[in-house]
PDB file of N, CA and C in Angstrom:
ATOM      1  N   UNK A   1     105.416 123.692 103.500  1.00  0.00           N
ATOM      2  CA  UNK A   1     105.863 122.502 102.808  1.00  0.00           C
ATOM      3  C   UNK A   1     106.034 122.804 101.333  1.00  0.00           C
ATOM      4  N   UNK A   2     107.535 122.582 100.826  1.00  0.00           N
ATOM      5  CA  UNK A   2     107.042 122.995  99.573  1.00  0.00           C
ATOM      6  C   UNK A   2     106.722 121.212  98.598  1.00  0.00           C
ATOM      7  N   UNK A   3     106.702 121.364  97.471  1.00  0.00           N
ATOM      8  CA  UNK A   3     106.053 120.146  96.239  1.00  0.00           C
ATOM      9  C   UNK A   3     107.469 119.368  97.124  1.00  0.00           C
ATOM     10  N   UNK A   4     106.964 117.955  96.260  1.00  0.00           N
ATOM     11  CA  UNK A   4     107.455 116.757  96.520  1.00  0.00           C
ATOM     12  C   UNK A   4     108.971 116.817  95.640  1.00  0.00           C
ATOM     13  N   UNK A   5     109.018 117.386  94.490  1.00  0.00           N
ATOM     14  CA  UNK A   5     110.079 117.520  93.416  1.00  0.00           C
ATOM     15  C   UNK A   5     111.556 118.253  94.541  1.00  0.00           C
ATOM     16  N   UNK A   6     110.929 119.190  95.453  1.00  0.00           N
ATOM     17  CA  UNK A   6     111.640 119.901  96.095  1.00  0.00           C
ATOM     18  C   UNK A   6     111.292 119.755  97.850  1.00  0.00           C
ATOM     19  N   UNK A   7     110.673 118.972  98.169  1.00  0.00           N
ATOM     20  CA  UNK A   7     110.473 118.582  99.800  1.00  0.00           C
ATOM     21  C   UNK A   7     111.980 117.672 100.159  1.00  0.00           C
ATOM     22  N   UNK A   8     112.584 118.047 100.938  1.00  0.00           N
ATOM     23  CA  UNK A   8     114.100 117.076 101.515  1.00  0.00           C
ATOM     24  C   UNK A   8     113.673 116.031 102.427  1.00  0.00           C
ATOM     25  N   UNK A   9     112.050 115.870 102.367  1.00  0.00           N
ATOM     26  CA  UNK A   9     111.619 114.682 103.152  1.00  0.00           C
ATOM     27  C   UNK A   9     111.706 113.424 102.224  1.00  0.00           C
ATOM     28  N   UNK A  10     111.302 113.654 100.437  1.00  0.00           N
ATOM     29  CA  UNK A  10     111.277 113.023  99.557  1.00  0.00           C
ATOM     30  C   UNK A  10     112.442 112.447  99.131  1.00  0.00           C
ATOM     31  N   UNK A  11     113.043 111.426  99.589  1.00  0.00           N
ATOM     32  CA  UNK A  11     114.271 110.952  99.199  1.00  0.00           C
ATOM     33  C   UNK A  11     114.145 109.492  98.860  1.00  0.00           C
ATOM     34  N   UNK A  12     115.165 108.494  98.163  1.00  0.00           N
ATOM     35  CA  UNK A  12     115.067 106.955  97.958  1.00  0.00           C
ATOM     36  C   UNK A  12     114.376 106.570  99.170  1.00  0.00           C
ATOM     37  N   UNK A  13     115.106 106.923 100.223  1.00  0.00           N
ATOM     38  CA  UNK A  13     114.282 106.034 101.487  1.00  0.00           C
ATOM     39  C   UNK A  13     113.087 106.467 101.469  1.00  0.00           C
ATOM     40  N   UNK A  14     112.259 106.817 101.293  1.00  0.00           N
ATOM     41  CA  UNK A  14     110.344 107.179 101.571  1.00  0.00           C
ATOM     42  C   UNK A  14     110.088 105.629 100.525  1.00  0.00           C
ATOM     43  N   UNK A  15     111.141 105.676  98.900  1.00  0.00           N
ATOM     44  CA  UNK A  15     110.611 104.798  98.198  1.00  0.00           C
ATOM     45  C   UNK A  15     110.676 103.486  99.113  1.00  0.00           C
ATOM     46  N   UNK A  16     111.892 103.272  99.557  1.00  0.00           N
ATOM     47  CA  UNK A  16     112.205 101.918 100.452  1.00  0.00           C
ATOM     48  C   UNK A  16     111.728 101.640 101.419  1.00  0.00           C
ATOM     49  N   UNK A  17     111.304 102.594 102.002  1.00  0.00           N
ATOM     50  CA  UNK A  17     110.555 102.328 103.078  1.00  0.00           C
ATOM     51  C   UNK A  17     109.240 101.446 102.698  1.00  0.00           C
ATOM     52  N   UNK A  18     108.546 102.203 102.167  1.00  0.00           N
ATOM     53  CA  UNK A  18     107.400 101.900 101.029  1.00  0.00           C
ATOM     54  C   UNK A  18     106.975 100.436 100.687  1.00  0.00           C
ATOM     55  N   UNK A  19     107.904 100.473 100.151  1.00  0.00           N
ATOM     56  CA  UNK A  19     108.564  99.229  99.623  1.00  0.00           C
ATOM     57  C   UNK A  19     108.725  98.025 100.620  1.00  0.00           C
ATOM     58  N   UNK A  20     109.154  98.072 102.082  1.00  0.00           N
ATOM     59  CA  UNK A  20     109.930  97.328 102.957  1.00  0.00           C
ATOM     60  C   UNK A  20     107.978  97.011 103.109  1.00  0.00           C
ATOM     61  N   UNK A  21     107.298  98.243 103.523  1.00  0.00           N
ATOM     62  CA  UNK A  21     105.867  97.630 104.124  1.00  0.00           C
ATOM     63  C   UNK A  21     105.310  96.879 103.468  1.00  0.00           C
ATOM     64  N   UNK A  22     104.979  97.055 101.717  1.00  0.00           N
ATOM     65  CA  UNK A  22     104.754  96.147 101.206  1.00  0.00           C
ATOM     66  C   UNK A  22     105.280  94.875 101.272  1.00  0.00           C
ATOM     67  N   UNK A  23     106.125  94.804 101.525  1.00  0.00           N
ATOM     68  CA  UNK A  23     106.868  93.376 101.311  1.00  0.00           C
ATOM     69  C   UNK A  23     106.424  92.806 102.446  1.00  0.00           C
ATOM     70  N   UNK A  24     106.363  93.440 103.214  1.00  0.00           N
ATOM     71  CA  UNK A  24     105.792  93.008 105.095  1.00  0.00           C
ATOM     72  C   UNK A  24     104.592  92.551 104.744  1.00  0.00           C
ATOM     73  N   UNK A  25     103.540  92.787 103.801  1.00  0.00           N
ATOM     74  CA  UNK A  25     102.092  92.323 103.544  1.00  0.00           C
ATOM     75  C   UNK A  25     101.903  91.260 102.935  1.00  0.00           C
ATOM     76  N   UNK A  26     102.934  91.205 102.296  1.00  0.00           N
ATOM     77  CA  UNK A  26     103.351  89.951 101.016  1.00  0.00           C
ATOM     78  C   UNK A  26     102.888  90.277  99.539  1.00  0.00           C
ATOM     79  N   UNK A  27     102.861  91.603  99.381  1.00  0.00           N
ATOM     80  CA  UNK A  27     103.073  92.093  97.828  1.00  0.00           C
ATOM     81  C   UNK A  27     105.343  92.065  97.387  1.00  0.00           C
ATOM     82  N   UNK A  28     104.911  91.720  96.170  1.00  0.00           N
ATOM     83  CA  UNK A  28     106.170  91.606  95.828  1.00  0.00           C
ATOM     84  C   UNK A  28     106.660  91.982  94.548  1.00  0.00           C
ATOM     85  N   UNK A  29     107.778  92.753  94.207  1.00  0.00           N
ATOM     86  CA  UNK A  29     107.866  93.380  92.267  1.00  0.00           C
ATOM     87  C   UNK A  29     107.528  91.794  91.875  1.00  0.00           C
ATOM     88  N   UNK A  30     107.127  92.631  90.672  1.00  0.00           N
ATOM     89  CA  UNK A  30     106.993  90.909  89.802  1.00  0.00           C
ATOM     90  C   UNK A  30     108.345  90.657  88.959  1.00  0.00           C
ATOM     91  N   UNK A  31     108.239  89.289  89.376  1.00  0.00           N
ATOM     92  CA  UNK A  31     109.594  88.702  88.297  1.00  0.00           C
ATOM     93  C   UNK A  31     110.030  89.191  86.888  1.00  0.00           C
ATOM     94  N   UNK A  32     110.985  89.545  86.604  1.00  0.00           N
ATOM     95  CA  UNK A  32     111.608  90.116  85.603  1.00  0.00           C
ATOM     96  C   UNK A  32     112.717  90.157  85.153  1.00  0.00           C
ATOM     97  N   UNK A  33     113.426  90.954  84.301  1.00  0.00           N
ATOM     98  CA  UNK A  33     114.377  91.650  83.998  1.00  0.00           C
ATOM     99  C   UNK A  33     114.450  93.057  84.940  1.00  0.00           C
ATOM    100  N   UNK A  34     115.571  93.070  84.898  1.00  0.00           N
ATOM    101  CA  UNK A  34     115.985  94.437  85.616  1.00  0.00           C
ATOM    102  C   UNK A  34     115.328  95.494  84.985  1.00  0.00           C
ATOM    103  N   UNK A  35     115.133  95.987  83.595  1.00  0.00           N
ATOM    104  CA  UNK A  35     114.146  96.842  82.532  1.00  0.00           C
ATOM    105  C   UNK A  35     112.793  97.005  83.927  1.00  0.00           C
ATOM    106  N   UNK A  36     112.591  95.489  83.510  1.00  0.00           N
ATOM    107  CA  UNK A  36     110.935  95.781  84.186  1.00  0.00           C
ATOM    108  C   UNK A  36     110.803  96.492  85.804  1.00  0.00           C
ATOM    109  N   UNK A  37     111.633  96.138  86.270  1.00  0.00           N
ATOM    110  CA  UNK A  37     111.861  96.638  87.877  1.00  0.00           C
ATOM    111  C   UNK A  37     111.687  98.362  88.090  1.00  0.00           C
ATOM    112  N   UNK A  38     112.660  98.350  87.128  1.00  0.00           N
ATOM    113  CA  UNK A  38     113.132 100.254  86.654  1.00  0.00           C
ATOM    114  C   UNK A  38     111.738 100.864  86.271  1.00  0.00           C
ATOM    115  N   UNK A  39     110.699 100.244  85.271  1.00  0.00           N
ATOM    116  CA  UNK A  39     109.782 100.585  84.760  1.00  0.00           C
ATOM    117  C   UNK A  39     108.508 100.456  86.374  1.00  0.00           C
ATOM    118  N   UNK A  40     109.031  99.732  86.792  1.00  0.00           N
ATOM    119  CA  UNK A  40     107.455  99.689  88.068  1.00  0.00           C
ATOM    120  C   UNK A  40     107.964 100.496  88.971  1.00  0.00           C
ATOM    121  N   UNK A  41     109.081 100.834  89.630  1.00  0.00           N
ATOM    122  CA  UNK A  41     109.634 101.861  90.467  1.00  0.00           C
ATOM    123  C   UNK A  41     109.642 103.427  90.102  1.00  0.00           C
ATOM    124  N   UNK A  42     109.588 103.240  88.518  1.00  0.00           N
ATOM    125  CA  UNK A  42     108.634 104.429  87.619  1.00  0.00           C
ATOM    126  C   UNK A  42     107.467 105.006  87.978  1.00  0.00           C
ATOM    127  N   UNK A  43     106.786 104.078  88.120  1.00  0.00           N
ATOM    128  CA  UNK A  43     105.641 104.113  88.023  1.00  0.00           C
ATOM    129  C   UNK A  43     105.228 104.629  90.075  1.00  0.00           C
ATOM    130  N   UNK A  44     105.793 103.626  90.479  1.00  0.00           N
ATOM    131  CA  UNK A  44     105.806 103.738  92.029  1.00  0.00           C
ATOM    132  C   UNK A  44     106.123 105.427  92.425  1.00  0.00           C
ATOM    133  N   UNK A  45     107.234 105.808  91.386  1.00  0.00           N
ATOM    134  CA  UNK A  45     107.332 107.051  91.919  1.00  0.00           C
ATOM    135  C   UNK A  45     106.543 108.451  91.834  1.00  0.00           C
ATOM    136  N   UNK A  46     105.836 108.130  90.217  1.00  0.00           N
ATOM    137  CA  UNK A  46     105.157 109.005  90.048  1.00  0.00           C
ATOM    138  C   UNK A  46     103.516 108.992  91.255  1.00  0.00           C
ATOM    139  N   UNK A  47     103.382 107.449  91.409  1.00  0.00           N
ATOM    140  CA  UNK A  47     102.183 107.361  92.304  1.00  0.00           C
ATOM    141  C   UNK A  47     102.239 107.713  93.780  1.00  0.00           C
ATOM    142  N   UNK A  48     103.499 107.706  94.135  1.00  0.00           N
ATOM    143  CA  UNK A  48     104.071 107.968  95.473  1.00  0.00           C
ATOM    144  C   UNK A  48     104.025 109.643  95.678  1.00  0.00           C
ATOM    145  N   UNK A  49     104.829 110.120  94.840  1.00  0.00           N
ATOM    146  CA  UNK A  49     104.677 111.904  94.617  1.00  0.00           C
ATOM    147  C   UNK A  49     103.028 112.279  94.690  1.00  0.00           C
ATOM    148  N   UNK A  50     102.007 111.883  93.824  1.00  0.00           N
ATOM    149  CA  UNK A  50     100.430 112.111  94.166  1.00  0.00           C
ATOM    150  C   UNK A  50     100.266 112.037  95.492  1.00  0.00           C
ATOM    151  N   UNK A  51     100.689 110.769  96.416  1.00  0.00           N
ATOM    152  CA  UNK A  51     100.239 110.179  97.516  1.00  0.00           C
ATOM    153  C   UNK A  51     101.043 111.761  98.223  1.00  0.00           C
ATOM    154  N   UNK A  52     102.156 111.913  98.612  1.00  0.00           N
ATOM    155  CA  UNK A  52     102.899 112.809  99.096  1.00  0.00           C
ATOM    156  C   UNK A  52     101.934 114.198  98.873  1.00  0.00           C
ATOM    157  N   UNK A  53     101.356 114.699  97.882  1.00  0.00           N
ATOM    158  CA  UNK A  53     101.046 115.576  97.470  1.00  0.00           C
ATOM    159  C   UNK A  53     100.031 115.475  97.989  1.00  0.00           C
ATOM    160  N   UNK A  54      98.713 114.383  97.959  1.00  0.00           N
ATOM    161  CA  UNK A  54      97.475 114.533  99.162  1.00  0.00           C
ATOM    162  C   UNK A  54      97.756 114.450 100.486  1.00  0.00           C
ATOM    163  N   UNK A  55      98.750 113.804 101.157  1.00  0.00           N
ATOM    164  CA  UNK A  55      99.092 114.093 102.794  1.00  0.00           C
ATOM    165  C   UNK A  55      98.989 115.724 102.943  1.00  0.00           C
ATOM    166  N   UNK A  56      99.952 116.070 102.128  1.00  0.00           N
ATOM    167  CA  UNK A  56     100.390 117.581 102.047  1.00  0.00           C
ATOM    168  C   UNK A  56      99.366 118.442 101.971  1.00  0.00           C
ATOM    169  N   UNK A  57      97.634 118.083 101.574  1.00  0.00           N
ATOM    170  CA  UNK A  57      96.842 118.768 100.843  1.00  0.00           C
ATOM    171  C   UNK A  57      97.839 119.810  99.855  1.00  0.00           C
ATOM    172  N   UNK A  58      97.692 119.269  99.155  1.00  0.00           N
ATOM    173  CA  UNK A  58      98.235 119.490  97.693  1.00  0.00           C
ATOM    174  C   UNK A  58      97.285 118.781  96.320  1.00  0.00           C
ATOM    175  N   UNK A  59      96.328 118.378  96.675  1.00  0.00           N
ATOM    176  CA  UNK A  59      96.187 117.659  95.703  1.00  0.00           C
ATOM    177  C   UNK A  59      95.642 118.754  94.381  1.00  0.00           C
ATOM    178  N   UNK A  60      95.346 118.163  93.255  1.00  0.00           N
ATOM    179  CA  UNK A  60      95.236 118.297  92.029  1.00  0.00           C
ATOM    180  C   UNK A  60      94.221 118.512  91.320  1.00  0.00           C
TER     181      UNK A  60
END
């Protein structure tokens, strides 16, 4: 397996997917501007790559 930067498993859809379950739980982005959306999907991604990286034992 190589890192998450370069795994072809890591694509938008892992984020959307992600995303779709949460929404299934009833978490939801918080209301905003489009800015703010960009900035939490930021954030989602860098926390998502960690998450990817401990499945992988990869961690840090």
């Amino acid at each position: 397996m190589g890192n998450s930067t370069t795994d072809l498993r890591f694509t938008p859809l892992l984020a959307t997917d992600i995303q779709a379950v949460l929404e299934k739980h009833g978490y939801r982005l918080p209301s905003g501007r489009e800015h703010v959306h960009e900035l939490v999907l930021a954030r989602v991604d860098i926390v998502l790559r960690n998450l990817v990286e401990t499945f992988a034992g990869r961690t840090r």
